[in-house]
C-alpha atoms as a PDB file:
ATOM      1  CA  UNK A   1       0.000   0.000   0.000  1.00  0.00           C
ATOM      2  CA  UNK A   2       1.867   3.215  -1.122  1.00  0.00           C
ATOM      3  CA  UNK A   3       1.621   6.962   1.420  1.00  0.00           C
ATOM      4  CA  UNK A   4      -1.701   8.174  -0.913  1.00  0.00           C
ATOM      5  CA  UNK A   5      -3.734   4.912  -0.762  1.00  0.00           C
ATOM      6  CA  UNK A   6      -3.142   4.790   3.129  1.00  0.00           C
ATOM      7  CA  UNK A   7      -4.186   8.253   3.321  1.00  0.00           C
ATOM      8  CA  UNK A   8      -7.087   7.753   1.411  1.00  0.00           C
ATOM      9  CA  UNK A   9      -8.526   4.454   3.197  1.00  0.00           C
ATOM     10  CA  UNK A  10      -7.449   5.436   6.621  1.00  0.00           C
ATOM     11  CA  UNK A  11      -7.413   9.330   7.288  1.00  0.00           C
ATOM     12  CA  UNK A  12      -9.564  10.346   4.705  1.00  0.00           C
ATOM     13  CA  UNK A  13     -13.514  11.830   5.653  1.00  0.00           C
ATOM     14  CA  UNK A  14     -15.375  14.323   4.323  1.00  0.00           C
ATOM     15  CA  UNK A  15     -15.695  17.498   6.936  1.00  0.00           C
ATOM     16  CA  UNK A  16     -18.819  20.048   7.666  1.00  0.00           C
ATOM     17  CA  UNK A  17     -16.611  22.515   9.843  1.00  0.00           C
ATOM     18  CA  UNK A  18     -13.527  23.421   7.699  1.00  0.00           C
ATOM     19  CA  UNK A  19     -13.762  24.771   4.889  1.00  0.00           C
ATOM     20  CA  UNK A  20     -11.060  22.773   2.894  1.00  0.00           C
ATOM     21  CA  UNK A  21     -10.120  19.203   4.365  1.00  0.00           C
ATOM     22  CA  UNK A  22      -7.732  16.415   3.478  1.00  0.00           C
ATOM     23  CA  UNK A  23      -6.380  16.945  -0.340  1.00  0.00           C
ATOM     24  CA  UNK A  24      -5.048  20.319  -0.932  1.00  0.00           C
ATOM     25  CA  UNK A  25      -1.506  21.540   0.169  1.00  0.00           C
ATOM     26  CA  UNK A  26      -3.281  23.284   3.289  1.00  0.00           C
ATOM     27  CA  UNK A  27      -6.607  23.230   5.181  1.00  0.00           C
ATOM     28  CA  UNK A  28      -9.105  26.460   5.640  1.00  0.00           C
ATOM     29  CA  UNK A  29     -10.403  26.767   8.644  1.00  0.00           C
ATOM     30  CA  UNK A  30     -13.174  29.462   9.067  1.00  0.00           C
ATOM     31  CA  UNK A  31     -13.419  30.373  13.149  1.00  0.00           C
ATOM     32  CA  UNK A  32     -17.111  32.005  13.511  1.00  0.00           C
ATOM     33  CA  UNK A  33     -17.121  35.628  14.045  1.00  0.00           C
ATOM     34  CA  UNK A  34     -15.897  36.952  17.697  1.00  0.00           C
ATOM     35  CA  UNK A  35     -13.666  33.843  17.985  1.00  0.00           C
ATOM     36  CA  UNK A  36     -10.142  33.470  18.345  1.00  0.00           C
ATOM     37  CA  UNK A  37      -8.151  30.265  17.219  1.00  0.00           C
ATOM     38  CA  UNK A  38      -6.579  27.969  19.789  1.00  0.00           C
ATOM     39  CA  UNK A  39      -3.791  26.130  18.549  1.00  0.00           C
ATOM     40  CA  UNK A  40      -1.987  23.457  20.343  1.00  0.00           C
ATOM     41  CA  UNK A  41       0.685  20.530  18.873  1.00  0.00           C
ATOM     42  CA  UNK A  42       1.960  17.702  20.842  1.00  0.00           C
ATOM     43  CA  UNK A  43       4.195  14.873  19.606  1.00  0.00           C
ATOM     44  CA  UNK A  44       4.182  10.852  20.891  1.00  0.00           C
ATOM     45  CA  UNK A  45       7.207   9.039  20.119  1.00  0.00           C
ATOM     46  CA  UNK A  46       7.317   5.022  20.428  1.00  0.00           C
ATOM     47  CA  UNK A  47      10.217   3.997  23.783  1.00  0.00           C
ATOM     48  CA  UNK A  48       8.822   7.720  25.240  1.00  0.00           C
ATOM     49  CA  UNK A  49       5.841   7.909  25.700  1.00  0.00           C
ATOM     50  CA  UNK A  50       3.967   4.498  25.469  1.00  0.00           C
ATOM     51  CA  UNK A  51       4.939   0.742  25.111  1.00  0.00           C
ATOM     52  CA  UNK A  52       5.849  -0.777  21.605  1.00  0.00           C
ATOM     53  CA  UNK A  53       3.163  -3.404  22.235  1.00  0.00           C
ATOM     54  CA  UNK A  54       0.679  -0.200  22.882  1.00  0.00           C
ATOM     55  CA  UNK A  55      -2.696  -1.088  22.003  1.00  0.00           C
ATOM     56  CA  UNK A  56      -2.922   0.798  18.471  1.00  0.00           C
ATOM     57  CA  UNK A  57      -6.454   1.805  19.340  1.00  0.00           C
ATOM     58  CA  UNK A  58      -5.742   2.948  22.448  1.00  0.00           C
ATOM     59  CA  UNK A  59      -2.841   4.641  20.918  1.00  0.00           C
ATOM     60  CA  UNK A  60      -4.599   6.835  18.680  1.00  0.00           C
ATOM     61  CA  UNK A  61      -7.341   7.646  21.480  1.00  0.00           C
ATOM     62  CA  UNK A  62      -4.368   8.991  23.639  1.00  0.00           C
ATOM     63  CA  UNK A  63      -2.833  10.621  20.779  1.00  0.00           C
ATOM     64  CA  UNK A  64      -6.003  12.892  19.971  1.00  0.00           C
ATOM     65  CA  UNK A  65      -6.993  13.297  23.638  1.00  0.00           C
ATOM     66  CA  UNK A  66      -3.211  14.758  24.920  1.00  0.00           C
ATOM     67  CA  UNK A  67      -3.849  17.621  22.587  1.00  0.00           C
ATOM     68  CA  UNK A  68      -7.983  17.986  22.905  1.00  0.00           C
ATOM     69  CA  UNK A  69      -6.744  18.707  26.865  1.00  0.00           C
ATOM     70  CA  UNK A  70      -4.462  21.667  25.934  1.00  0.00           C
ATOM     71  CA  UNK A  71      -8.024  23.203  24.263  1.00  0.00           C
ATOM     72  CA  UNK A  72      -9.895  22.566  27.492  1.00  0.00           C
ATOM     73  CA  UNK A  73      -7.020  24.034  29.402  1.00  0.00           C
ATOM     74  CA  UNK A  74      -7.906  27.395  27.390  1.00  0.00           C
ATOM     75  CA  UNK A  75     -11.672  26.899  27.513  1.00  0.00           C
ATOM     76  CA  UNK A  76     -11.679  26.101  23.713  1.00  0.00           C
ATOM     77  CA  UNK A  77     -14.275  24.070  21.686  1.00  0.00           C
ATOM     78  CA  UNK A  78     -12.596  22.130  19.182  1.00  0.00           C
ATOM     79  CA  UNK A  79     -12.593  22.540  15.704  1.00  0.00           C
ATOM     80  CA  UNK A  80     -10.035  20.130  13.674  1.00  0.00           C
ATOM     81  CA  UNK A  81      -7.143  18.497  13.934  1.00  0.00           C
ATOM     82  CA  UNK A  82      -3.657  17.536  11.663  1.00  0.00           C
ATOM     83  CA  UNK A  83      -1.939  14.188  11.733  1.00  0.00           C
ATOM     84  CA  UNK A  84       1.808  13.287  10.767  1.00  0.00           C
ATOM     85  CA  UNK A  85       2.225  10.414  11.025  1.00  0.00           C
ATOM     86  CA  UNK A  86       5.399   8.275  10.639  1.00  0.00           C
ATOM     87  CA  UNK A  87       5.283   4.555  10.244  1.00  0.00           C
ATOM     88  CA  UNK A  88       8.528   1.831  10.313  1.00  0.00           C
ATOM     89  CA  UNK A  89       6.140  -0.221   7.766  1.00  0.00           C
ATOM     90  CA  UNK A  90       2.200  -0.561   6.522  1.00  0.00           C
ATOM     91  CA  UNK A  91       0.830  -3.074   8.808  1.00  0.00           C
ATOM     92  CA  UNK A  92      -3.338  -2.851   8.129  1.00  0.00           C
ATOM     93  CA  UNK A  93      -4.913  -4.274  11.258  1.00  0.00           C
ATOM     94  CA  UNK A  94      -3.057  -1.851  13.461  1.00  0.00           C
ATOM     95  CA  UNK A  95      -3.672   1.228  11.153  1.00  0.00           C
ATOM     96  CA  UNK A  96      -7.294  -0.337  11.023  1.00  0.00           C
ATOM     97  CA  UNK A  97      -7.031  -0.166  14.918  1.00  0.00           C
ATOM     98  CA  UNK A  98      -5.173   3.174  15.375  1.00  0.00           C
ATOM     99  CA  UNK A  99      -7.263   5.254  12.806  1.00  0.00           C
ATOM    100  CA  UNK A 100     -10.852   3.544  15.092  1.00  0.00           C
ATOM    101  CA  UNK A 101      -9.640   4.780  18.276  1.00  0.00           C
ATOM    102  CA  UNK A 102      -8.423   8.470  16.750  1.00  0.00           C
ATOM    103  CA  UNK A 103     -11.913   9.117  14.946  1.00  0.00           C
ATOM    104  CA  UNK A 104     -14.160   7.838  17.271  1.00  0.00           C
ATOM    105  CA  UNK A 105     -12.638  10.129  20.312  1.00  0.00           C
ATOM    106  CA  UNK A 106     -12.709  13.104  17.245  1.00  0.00           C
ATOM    107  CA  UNK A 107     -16.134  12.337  16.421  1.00  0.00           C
ATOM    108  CA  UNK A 108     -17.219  12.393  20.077  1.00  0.00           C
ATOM    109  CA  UNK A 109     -16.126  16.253  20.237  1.00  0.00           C
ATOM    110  CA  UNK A 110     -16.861  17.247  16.830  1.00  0.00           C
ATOM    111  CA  UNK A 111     -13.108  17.333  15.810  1.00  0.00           C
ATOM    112  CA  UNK A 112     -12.543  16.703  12.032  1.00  0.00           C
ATOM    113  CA  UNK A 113      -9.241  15.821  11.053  1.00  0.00           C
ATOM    114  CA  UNK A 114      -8.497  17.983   8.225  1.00  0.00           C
ATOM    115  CA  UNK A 115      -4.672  17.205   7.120  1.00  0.00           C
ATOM    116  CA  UNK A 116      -1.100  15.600   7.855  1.00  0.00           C
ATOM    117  CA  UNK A 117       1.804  13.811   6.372  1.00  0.00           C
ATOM    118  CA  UNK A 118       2.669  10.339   6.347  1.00  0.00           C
ATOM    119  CA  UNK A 119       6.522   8.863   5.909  1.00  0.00           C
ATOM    120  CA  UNK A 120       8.212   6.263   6.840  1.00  0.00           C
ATOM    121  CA  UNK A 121      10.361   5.683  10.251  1.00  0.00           C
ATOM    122  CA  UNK A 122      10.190   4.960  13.846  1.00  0.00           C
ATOM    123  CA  UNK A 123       7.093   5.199  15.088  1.00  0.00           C
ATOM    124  CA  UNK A 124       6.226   9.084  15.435  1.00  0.00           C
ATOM    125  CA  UNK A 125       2.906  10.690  16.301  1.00  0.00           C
ATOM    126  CA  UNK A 126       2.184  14.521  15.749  1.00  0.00           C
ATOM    127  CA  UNK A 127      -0.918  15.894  16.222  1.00  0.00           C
ATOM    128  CA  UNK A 128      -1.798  19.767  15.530  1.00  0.00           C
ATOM    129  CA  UNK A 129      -4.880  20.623  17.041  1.00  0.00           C
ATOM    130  CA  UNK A 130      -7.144  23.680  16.156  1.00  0.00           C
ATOM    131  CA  UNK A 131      -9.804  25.308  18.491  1.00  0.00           C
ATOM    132  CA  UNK A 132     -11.911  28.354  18.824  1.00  0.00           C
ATOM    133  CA  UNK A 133     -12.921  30.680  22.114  1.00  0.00           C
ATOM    134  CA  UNK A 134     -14.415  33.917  22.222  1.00  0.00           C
ATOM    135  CA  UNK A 135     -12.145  36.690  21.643  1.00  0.00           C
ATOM    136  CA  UNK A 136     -10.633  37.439  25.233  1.00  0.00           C
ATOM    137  CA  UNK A 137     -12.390  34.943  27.023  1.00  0.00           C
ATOM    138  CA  UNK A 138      -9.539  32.049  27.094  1.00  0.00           C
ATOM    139  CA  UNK A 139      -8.328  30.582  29.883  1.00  0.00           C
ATOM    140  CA  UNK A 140      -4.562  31.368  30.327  1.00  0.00           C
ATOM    141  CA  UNK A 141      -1.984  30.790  33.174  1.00  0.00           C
ATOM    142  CA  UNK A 142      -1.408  33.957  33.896  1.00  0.00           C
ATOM    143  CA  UNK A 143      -4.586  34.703  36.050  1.00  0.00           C
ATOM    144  CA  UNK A 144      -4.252  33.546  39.413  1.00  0.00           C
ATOM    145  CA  UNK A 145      -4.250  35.970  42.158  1.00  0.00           C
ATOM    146  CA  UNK A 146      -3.051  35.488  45.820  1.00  0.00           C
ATOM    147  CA  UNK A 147      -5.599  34.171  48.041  1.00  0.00           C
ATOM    148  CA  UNK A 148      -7.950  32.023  45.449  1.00  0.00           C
ATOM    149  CA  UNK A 149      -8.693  28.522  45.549  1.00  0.00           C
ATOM    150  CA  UNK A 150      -7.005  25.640  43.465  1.00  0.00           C
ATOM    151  CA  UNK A 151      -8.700  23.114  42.368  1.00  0.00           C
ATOM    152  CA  UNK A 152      -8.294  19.663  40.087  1.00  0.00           C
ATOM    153  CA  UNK A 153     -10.282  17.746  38.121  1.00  0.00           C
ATOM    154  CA  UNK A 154     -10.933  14.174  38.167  1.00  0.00           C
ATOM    155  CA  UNK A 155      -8.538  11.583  39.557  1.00  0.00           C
ATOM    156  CA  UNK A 156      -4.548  11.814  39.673  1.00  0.00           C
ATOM    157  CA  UNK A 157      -1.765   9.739  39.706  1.00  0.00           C
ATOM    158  CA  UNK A 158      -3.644   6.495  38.433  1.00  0.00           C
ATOM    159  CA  UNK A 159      -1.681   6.506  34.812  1.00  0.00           C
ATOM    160  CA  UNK A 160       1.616   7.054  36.889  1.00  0.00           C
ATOM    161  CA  UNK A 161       0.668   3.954  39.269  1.00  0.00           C
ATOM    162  CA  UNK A 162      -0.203   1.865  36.209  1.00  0.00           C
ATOM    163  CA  UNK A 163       3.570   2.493  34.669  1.00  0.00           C
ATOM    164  CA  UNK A 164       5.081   1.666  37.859  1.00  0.00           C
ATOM    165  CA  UNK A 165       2.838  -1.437  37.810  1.00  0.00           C
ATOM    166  CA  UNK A 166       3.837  -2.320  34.162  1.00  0.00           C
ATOM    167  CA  UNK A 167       7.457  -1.475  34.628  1.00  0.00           C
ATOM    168  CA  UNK A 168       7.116  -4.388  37.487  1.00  0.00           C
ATOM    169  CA  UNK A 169       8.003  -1.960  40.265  1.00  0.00           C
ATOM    170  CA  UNK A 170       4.458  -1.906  42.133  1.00  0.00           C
ATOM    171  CA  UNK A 171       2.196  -5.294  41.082  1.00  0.00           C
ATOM    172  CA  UNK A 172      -0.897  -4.338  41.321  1.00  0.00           C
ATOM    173  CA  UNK A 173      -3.920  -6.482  41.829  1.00  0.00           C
ATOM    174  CA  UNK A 174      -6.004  -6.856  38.478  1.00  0.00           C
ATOM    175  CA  UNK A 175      -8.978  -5.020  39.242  1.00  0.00           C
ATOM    176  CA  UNK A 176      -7.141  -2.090  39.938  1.00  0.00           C
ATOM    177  CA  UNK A 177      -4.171  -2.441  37.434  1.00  0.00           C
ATOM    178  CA  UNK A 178      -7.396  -2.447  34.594  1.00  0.00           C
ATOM    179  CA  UNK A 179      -8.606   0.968  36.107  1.00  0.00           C
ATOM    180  CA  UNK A 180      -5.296   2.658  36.507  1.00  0.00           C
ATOM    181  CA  UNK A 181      -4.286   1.276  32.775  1.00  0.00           C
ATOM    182  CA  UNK A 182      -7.815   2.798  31.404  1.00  0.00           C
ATOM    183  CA  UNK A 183      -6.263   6.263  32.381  1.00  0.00           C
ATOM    184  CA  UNK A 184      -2.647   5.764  30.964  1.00  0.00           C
ATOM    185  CA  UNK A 185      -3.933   4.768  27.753  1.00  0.00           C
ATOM    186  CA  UNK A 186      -7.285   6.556  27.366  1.00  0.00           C
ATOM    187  CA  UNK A 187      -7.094   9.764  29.302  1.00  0.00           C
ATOM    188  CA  UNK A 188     -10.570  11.654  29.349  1.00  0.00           C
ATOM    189  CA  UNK A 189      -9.724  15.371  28.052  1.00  0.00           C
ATOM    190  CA  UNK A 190     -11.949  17.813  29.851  1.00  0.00           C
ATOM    191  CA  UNK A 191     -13.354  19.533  27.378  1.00  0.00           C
ATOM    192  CA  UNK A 192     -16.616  20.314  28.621  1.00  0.00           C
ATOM    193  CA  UNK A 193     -15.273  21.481  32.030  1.00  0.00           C
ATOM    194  CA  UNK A 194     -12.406  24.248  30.597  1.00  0.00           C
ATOM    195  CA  UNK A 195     -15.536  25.534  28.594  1.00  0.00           C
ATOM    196  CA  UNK A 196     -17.727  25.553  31.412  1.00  0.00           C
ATOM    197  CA  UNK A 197     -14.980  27.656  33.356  1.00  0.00           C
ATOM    198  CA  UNK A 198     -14.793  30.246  31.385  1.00  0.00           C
ATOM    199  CA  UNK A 199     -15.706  33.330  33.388  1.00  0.00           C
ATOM    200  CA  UNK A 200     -15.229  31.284  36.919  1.00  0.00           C
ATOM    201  CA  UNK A 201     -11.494  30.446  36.744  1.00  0.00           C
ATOM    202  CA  UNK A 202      -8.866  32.829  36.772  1.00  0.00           C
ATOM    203  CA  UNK A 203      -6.103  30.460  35.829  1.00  0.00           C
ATOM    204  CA  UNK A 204      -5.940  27.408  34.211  1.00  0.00           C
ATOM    205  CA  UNK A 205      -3.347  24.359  32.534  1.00  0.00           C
ATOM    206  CA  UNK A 206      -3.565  21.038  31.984  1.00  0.00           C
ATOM    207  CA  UNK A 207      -1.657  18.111  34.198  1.00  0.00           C
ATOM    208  CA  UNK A 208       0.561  16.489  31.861  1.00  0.00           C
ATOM    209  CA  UNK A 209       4.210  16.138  33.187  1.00  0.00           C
ATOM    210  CA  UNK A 210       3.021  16.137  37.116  1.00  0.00           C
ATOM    211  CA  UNK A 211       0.236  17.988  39.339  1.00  0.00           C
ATOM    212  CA  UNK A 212       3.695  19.936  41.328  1.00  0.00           C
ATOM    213  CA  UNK A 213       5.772  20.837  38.131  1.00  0.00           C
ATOM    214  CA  UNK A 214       2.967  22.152  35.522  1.00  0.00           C
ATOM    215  CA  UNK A 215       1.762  24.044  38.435  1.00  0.00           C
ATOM    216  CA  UNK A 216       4.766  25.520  38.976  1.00  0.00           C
ATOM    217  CA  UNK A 217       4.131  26.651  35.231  1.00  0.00           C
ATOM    218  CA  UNK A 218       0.855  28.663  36.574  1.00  0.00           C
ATOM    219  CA  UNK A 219       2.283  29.923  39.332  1.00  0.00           C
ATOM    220  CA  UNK A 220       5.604  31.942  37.550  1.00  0.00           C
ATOM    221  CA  UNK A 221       3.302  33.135  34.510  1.00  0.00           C
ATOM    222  CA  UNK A 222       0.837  34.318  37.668  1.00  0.00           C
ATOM    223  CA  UNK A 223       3.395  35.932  39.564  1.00  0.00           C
ATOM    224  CA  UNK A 224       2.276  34.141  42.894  1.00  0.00           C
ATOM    225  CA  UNK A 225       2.975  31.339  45.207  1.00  0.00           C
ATOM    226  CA  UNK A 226       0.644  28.261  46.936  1.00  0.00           C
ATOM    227  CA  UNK A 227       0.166  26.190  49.521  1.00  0.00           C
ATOM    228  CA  UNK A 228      -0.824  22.439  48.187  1.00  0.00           C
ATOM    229  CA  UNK A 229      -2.601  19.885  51.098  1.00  0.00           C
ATOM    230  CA  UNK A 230      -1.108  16.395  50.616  1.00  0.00           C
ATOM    231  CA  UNK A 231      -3.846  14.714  52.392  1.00  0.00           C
ATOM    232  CA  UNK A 232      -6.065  15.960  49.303  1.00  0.00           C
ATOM    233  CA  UNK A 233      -4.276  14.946  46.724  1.00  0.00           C
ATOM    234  CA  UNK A 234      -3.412  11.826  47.694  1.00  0.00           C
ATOM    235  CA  UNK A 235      -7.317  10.865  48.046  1.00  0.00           C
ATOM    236  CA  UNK A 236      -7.420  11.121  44.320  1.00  0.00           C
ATOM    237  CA  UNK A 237      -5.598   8.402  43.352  1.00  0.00           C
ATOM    238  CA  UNK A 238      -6.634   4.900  42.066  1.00  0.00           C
ATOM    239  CA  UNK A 239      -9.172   5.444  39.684  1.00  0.00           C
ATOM    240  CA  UNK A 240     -11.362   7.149  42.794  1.00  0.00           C
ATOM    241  CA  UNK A 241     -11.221   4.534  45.013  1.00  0.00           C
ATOM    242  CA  UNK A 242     -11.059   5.117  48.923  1.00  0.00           C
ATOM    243  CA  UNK A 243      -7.599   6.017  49.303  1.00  0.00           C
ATOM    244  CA  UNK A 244      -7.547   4.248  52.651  1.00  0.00           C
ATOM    245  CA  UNK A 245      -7.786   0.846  50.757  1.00  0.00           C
ATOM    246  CA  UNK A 246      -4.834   1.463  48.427  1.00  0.00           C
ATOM    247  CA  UNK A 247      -2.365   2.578  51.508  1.00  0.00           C
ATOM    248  CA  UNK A 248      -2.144  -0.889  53.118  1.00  0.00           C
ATOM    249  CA  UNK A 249      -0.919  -2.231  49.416  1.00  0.00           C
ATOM    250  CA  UNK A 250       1.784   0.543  48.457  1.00  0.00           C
ATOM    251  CA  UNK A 251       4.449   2.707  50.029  1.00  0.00           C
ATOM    252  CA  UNK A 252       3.150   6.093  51.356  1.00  0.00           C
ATOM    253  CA  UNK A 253       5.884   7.918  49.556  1.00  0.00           C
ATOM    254  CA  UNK A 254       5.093   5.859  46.178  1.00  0.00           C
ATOM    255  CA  UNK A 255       1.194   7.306  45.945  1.00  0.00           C
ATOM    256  CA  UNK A 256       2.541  10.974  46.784  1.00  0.00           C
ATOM    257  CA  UNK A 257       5.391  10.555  43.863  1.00  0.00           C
ATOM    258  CA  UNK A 258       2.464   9.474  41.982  1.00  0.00           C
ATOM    259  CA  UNK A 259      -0.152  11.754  42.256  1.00  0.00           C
ATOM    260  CA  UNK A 260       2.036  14.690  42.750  1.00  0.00           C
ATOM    261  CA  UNK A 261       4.576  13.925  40.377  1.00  0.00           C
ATOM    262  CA  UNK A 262       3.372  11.337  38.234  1.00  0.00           C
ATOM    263  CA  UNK A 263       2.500  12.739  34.527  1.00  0.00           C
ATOM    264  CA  UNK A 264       0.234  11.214  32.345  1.00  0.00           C
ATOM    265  CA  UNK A 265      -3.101  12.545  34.437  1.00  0.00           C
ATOM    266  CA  UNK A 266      -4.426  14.760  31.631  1.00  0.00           C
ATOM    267  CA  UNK A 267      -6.067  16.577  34.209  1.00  0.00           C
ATOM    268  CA  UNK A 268      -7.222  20.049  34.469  1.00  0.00           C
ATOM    269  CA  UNK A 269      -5.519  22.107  37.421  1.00  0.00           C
ATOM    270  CA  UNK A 270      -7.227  25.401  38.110  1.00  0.00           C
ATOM    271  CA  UNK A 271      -7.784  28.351  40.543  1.00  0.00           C
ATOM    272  CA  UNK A 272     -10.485  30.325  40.982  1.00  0.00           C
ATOM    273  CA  UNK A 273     -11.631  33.423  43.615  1.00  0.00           C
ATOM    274  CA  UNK A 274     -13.252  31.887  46.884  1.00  0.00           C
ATOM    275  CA  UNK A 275     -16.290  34.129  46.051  1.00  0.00           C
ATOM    276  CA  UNK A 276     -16.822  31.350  42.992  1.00  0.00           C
ATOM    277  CA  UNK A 277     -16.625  28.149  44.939  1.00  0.00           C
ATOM    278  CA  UNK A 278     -20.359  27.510  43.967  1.00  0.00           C
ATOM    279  CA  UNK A 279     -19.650  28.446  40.351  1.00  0.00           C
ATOM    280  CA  UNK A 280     -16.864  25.628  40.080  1.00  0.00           C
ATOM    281  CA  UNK A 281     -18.893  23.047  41.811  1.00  0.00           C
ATOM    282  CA  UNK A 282     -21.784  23.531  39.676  1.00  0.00           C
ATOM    283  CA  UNK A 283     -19.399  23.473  36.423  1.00  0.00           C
ATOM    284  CA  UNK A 284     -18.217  20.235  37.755  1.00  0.00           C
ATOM    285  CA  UNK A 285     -21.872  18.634  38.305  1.00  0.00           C
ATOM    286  CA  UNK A 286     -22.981  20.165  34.232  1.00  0.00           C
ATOM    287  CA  UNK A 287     -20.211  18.706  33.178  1.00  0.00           C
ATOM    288  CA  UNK A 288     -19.974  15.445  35.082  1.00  0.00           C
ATOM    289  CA  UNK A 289     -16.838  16.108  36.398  1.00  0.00           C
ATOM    290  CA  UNK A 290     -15.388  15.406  39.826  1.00  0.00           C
ATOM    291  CA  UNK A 291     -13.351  18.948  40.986  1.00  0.00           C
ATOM    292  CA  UNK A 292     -11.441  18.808  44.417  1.00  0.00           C
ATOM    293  CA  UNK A 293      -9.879  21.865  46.192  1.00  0.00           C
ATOM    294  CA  UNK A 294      -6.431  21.059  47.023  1.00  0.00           C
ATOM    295  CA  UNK A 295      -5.105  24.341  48.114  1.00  0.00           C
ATOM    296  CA  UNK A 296      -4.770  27.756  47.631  1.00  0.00           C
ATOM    297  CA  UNK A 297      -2.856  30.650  46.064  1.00  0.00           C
ATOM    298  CA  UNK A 298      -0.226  32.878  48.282  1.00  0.00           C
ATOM    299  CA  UNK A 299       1.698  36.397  47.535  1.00  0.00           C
ATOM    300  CA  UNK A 300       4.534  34.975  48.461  1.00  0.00           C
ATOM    301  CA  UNK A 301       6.378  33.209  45.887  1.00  0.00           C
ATOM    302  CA  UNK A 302       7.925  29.440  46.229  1.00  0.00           C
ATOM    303  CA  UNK A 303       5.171  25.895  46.436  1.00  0.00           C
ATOM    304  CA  UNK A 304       4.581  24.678  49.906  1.00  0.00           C
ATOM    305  CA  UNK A 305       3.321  21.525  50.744  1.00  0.00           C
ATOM    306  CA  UNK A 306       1.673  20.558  53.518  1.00  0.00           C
ATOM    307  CA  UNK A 307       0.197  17.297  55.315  1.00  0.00           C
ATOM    308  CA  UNK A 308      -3.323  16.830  57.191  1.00  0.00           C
ATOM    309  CA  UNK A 309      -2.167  18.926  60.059  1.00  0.00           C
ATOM    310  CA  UNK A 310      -0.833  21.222  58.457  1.00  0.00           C
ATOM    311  CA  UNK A 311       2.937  20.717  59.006  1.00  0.00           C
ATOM    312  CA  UNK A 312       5.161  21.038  56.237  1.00  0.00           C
ATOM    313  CA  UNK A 313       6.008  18.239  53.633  1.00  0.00           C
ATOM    314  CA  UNK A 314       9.953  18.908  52.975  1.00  0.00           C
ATOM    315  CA  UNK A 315      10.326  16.196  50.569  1.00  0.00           C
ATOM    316  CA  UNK A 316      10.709  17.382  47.289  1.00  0.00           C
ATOM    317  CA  UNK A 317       8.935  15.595  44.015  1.00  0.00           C
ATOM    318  CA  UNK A 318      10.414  15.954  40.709  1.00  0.00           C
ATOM    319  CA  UNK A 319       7.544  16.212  37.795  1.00  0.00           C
ATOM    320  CA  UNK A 320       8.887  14.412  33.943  1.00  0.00           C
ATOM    321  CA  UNK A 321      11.090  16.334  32.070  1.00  0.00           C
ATOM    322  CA  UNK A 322      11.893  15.432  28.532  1.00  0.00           C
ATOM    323  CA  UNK A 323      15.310  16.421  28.824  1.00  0.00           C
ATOM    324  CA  UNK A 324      16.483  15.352  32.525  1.00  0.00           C
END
């Protein structure tokens, strides 16, 4: 099967949102009036960032839903999407497999894949992502102000727990390996949720290289400090179970390298003014989301951590860095 014909069976669809799709030299993309285009790119490479014996479906799920969570980390509805692609050979099952898992996660948010390239090589995923928000309403991480609220959505530190488990440095019983696994390989992007807090958050990013280090990101664009409590986020790990259950089974330090530290979450970590508490809590029942306060913001600069009684946690958790 030559580059065109693969194009053509695989990545090929007709769109109602662009104005130009797959065939021409570029796409046209039309934002409606009052909008401004979000634009995101993130790259998967095979040995980095997932197994070589990666479910290909699963694969391109992840691969659409790591960039769909940098639009809801700017409150952005999506609009279409770019593949390149690079493949060591044509294998049809797994492009079968891979293409299924893409579309079906684009077609769930209305996200038409409009363009690409295709060569050949070790394994290589790019995906350019296009969104629109209204024209001064995105969410950025510059926001925060001393004294607000941070929050987080959904669960963390599962996907980290499911590497360690997979790496065989924390076995995990199967019931719970098959949760934490659902979340390393098919991360749900909160789109709904960074739409919904537009206008309530002040601040907002989304948790891919660790909860402490892309908050760090927030905080020195913000110009402000904050105070996390431990005994918070460590209640959202495990695909939601009761966090007292999961202690006897692990090391105490493991689940706060996890869930602190751990990458992978695809989370949304936000702050917002106390006054908008309610606000946030009803954004998180429209939206079916869980959203937990975990601490708040300070004038002074620096990230303290804290346990259940409020002493200080000096240990220190290093977030992923591509080049460490």
């Amino acid at each position: 099967m030559g580059e065109f014909d693969l194009i053509a069976r695989y990545f090929t669809r007709p769109t109602r949102r662009a104005v130009l799709g797959v065939g021409d030299d570029c796409a046209l993309l039309a934002p409606a009036p009052g909008m401004q285009l979000a634009v995101s790119s993130d790259m998967l490479v095979e040995g980095r960032h997932f197994f070589a014996d990666v479910d290909p479906e699963a694969l391109g799920h992840k691969a659409l839903a790591v960039n769909l969570s940098d639009l809801a980390a700017c409150g952005a509805r999506p609009l279409a999407f770019t593949l390149a692609l690079a493949l060591p050979r044509v294998q049809e099952p797994w492009l079968e497999a891979f293409a299924r898992g893409l579309l079906r996660l684009a077609d769930a948010h209305g996200c038409e894949l409009v363009g690409g390239d295709t060569t050949q090589g070790p394994l290589n995923l790019c995906i350019t992502i296009f969104g629109e928000v209204p024209a001064g309403q995105a969410l950025l991480r510059g926001g925060a102000r001393a004294g607000e609220d941070i929050w987080v959505s959904g669960t963390l530190g599962d996907a980290r727990l499911a590497l360690e488990a997979l790496l065989g440095r924390a076995p995990l019983p199967p019931a719970l390996l098959q949760a934490a696994r659902q979340r390393l390989e098919r991360p749900t992007p909160r789109v709904a949720l960074g739409q919904a807090l537009r206008g309530v958050a002040s601040a907002a990013l989304d948790v891919s290289d660790g909860l402490l280090g892309d908050l760090g990101h927030l905080l020195r664009a913000s110009g402000v400090g904050a105070c996390i409590d431990t005994s918070e986020t460590i209640k959202l790990i495990a695909a939601g179970a009761d966090p007292e259950s999961v202690k006897p089974q692990f090391d105490l330090e493991l689940l706060h390298q996890c869930t602190l530290a751990g990458g992978d979450d695809y989370e949304l970590v936000f702050t917002a003014p106390v006054a908008a508490r309610a606000a946030v809590e009803a954004a998180g029942r429209a939206t079916g989301t869980p959203v937990t306060r975990i601490g708040r913001t300070e004038a002074a600069p620096g990230l303290r951590l804290i346990d259940a009684q409020g002493r200080a946690v000096t240990r220190s958790y290093a977030s992923f860095d591509h080049f460490a």
